[in-house]
C-alpha atoms as a PDB file:
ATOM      1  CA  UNK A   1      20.849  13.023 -27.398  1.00  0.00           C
ATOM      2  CA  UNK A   2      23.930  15.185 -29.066  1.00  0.00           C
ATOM      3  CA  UNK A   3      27.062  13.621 -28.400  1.00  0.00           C
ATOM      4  CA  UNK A   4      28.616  16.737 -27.233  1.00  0.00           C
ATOM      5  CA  UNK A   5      25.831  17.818 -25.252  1.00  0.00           C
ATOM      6  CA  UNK A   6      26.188  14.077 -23.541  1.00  0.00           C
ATOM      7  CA  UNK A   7      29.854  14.575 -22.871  1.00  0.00           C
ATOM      8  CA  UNK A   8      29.377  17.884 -20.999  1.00  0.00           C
ATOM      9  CA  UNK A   9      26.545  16.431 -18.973  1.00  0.00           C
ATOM     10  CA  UNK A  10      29.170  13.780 -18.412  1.00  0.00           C
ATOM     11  CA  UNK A  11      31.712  16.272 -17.882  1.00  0.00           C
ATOM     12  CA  UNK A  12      29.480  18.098 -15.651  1.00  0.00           C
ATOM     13  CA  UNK A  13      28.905  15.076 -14.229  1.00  0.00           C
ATOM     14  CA  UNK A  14      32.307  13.645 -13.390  1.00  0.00           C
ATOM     15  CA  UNK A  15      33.113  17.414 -12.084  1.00  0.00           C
ATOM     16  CA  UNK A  16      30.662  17.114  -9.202  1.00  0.00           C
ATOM     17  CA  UNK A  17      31.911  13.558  -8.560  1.00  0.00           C
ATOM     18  CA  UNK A  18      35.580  14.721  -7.954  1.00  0.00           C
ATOM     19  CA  UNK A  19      34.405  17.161  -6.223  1.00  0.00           C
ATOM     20  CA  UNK A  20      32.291  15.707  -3.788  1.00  0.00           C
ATOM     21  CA  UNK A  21      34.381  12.716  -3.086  1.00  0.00           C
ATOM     22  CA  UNK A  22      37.686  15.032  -3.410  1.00  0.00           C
ATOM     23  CA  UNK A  23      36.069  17.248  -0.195  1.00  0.00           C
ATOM     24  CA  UNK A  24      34.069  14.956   1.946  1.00  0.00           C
ATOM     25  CA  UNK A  25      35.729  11.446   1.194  1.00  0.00           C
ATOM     26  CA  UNK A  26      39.610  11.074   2.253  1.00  0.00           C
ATOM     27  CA  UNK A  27      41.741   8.750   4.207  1.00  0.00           C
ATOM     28  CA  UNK A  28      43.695  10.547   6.663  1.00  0.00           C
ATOM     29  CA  UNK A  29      47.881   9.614   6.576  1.00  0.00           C
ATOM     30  CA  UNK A  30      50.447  10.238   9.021  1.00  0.00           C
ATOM     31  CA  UNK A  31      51.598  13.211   7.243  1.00  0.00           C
ATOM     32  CA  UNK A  32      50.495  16.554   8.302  1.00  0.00           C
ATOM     33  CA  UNK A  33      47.689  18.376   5.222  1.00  0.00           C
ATOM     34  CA  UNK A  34      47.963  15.208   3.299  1.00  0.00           C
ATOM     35  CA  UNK A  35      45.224  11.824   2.842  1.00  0.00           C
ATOM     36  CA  UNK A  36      44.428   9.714   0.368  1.00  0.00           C
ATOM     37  CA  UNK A  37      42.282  11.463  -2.117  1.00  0.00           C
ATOM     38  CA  UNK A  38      39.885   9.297  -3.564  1.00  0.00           C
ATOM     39  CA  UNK A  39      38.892  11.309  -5.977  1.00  0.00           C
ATOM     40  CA  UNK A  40      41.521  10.547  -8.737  1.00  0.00           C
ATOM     41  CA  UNK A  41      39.885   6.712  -8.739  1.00  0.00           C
ATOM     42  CA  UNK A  42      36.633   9.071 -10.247  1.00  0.00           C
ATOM     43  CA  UNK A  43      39.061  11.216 -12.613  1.00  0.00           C
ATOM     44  CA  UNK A  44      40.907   7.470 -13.883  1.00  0.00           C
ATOM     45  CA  UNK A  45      37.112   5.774 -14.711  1.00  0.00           C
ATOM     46  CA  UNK A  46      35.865   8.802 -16.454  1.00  0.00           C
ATOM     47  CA  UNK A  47      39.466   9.897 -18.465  1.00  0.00           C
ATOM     48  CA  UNK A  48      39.563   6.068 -19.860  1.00  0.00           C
ATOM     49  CA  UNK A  49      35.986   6.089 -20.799  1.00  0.00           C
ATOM     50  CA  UNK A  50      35.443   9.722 -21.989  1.00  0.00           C
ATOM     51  CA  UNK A  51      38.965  10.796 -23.436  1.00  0.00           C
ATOM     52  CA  UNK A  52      41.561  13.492 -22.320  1.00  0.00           C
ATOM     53  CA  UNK A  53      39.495  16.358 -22.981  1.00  0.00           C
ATOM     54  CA  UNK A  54      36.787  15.060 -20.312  1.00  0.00           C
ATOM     55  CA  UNK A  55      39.885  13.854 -18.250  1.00  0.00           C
ATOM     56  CA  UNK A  56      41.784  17.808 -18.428  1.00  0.00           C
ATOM     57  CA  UNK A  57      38.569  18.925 -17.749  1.00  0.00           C
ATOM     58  CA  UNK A  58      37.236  16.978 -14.767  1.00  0.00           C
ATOM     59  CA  UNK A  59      40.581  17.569 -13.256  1.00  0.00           C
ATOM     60  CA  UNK A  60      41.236  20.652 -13.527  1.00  0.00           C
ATOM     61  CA  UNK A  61      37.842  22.072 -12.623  1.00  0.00           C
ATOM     62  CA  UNK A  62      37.371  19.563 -10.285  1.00  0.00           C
ATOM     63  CA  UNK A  63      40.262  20.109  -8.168  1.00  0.00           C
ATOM     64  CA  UNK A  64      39.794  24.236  -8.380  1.00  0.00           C
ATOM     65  CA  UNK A  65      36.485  23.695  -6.789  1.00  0.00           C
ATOM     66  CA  UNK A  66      38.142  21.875  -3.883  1.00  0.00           C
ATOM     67  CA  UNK A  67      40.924  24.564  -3.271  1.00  0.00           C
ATOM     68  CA  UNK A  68      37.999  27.119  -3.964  1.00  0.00           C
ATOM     69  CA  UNK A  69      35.517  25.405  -1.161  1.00  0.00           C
ATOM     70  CA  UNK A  70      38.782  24.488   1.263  1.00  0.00           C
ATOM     71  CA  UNK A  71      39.866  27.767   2.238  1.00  0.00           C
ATOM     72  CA  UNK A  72      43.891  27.095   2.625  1.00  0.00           C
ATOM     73  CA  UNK A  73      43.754  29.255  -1.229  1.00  0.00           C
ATOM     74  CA  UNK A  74      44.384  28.000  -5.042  1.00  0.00           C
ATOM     75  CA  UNK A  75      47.506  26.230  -5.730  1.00  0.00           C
ATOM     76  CA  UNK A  76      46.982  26.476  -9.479  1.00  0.00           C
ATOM     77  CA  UNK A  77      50.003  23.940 -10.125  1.00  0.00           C
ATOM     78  CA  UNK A  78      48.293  21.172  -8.166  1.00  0.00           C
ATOM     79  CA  UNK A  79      45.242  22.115  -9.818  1.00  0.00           C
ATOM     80  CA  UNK A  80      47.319  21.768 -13.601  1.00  0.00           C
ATOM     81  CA  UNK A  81      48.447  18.992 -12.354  1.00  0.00           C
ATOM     82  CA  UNK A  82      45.369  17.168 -11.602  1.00  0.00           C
ATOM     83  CA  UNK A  83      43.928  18.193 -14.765  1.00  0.00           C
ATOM     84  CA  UNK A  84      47.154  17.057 -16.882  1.00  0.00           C
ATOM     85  CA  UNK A  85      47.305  13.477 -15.194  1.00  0.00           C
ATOM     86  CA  UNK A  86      43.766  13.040 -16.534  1.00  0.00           C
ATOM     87  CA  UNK A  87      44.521  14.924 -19.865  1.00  0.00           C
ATOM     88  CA  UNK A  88      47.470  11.673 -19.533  1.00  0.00           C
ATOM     89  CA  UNK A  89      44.663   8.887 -18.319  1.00  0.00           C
ATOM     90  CA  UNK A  90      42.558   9.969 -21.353  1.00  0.00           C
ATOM     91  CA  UNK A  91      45.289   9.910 -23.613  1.00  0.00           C
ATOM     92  CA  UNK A  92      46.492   6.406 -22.774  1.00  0.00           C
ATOM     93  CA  UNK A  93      43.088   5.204 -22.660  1.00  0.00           C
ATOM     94  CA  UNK A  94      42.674   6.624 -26.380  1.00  0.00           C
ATOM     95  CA  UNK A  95      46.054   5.064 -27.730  1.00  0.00           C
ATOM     96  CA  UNK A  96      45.223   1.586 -25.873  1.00  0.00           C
ATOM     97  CA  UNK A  97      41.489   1.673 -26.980  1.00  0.00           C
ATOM     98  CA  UNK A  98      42.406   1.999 -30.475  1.00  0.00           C
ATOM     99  CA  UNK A  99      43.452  -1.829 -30.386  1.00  0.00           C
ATOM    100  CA  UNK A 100      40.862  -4.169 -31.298  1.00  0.00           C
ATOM    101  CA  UNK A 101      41.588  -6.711 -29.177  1.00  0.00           C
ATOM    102  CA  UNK A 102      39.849  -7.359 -25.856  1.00  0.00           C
ATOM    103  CA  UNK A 103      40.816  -5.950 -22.336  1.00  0.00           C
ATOM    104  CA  UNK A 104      43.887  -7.822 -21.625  1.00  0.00           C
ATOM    105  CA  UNK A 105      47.218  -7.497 -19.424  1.00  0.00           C
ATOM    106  CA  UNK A 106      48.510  -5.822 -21.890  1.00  0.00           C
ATOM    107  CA  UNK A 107      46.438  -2.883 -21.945  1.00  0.00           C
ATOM    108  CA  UNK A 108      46.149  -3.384 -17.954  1.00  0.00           C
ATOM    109  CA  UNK A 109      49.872  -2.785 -18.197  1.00  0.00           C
ATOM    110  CA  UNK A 110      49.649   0.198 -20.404  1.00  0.00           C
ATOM    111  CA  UNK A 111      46.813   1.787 -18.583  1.00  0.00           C
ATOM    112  CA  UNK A 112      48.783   1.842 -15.722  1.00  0.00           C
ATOM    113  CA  UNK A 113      52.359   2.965 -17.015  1.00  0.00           C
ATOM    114  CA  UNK A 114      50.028   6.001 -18.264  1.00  0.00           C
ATOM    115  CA  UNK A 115      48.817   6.871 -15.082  1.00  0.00           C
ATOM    116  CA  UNK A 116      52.348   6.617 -13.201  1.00  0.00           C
ATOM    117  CA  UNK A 117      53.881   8.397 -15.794  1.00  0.00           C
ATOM    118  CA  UNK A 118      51.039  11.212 -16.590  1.00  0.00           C
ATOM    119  CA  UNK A 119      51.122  11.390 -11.968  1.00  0.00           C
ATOM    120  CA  UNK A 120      55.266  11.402 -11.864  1.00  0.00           C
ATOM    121  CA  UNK A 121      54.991  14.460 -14.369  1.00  0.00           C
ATOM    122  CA  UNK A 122      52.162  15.954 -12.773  1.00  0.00           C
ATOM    123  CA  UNK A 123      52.692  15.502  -8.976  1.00  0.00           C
ATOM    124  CA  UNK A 124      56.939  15.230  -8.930  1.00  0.00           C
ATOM    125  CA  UNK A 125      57.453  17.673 -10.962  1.00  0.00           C
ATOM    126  CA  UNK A 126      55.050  20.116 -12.478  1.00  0.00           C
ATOM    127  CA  UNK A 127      53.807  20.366  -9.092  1.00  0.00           C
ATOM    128  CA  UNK A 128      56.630  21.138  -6.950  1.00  0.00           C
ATOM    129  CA  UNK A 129      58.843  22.570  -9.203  1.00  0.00           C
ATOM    130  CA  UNK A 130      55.498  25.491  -9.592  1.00  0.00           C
ATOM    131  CA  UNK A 131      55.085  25.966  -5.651  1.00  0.00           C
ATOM    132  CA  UNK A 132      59.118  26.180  -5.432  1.00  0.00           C
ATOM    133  CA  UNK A 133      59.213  29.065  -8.449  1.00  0.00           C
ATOM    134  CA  UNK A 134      55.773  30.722  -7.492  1.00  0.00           C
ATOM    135  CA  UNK A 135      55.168  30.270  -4.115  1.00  0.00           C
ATOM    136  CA  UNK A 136      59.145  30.055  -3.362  1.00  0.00           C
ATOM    137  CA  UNK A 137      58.372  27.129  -1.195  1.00  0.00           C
ATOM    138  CA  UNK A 138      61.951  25.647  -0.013  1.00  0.00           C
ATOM    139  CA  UNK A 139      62.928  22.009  -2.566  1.00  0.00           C
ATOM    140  CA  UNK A 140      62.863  19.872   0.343  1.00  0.00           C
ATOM    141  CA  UNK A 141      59.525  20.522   1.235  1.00  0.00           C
ATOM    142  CA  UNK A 142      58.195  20.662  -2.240  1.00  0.00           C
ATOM    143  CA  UNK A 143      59.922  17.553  -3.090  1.00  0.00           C
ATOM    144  CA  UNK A 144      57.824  16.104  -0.021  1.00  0.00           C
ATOM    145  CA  UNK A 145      54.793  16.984  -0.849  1.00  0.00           C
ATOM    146  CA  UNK A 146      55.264  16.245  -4.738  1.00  0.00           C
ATOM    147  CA  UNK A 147      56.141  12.330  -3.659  1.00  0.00           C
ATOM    148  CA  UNK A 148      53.630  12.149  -0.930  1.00  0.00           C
ATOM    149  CA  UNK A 149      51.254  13.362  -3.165  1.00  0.00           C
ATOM    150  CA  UNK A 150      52.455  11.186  -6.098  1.00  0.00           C
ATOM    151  CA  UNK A 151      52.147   8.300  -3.987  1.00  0.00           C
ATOM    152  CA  UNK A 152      48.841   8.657  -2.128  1.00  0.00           C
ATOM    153  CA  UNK A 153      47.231   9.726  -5.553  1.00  0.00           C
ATOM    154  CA  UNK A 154      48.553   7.145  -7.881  1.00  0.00           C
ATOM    155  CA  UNK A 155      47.569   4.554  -4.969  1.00  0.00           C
ATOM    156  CA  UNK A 156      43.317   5.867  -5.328  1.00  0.00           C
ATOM    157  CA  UNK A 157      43.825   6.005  -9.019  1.00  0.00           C
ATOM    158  CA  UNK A 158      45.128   2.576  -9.485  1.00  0.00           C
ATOM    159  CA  UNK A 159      43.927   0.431  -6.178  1.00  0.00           C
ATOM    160  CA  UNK A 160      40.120   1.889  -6.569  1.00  0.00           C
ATOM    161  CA  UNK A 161      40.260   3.531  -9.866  1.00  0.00           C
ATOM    162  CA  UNK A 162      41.424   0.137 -12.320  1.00  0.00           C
ATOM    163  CA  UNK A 163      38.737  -1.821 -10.598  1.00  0.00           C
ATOM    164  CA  UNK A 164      35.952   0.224 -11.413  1.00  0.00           C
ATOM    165  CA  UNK A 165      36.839   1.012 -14.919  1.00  0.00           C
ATOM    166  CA  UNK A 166      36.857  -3.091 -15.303  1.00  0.00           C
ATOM    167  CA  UNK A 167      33.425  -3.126 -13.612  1.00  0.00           C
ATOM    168  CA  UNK A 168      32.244  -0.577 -15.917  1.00  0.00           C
ATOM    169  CA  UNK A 169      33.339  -2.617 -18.783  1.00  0.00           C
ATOM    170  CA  UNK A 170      30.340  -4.390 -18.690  1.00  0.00           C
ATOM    171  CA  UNK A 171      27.905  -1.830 -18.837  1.00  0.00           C
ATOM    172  CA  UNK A 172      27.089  -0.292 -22.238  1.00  0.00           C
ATOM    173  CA  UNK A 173      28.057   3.462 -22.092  1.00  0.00           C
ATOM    174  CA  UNK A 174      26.973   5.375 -25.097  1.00  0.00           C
ATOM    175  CA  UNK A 175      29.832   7.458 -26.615  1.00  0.00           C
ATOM    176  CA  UNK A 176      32.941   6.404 -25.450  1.00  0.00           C
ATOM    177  CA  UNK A 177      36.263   5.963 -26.610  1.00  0.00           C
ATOM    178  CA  UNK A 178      36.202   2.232 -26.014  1.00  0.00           C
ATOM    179  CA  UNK A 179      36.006  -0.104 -29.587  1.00  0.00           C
ATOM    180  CA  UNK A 180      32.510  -1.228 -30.058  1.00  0.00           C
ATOM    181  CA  UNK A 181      33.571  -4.105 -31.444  1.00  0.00           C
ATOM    182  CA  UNK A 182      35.691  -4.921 -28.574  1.00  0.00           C
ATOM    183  CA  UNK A 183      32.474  -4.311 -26.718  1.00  0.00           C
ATOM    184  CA  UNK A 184      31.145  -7.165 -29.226  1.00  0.00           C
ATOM    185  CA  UNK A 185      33.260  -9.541 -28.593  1.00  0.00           C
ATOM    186  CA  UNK A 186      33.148  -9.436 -24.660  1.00  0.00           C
ATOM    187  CA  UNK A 187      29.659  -9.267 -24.505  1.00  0.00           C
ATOM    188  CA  UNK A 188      29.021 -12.391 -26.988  1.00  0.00           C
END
């Protein structure tokens, strides 16, 4: 198979996931309109396997699916945002991949300053800073929801999401952005 017809099918793919588990899978919190969204874990596994494009795209059209199917309306700077922090996953995961040596702390480490910087920009700012100039919603209250949102998100991408892309480090996934030699050397 094409490579790029196997990274839209994995696009396609990952789209479906986020949504699904985005809409029908989410932990409720004490805070009114908010859970935690499991569906950034999905959008972390398949940005650090597949690259920011797959990342920006997953998230983007992922989340505007949710808003679309949800009925409380599009709130397109959430739905940048979601697609930017895995445009950032994907990014990371590209700069730390590029290293030949195996998974270690270190890029554990990176990985994760990635996603809590790429979901700081995305959900404390870009986010609530969009809804207070668009949608002239007051600071405080975009401020809440921007660190709520920050902190339930980066909590599925890191808690649920990390895990799974280590589980998946064992399987052989045909073009990724992971080293094949550093696929080599764990496998041997």
């Amino acid at each position: 198979m094409k490579k790029h017809l196997y990274l839209m099918i994995v696009t396609a793919l990952g789209i479906a996931m986020f949504f699904v588990v985005g809409k029908f899978v989410a932990i409720p919190t004490p805070i009114p309109n908010f859970a935690l969204f499991l569906q950034y874990s999905v959008l972390v596994v398949f940005s650090f396997y597949f690259g920011p494009i797959v990342g920006f795209s997953i998230g983007f059209l992922g989340h505007l699916l949710i808003d679309l199917f949800s009925g409380y309306g599009i709130w397109i700077f959430w739905i940048i945002g979601s697609g930017l922090f895995g445009l950032f996953v994907g990014l990371g995961s590209f700069i730390i991949n590029r290293r030949s040596s195996p998974f270690k702390v270190t890029k554990i480490l990176l990985l994760c300053l990635f996603a809590i910087a790429g979901g700081a920009i995305c959900w404390v700012l870009i986010a609530p800073i969009g809804d207070m100039l668009f949608y002239q919603e007051p600071f405080n209250v975009a401020l809440i929801e921007g660190l709520v949102a920050f902190g339930t998100n980066e909590l599925s991408a890191l808690a649920i999401g990390l895990p799974l892309v280590f589980a998946l480090k064992k399987v052989r996934i045909p073009y990724t952005i992971v080293r094949k030699e550093e696929n080599k050397a764990e496998n041997n």
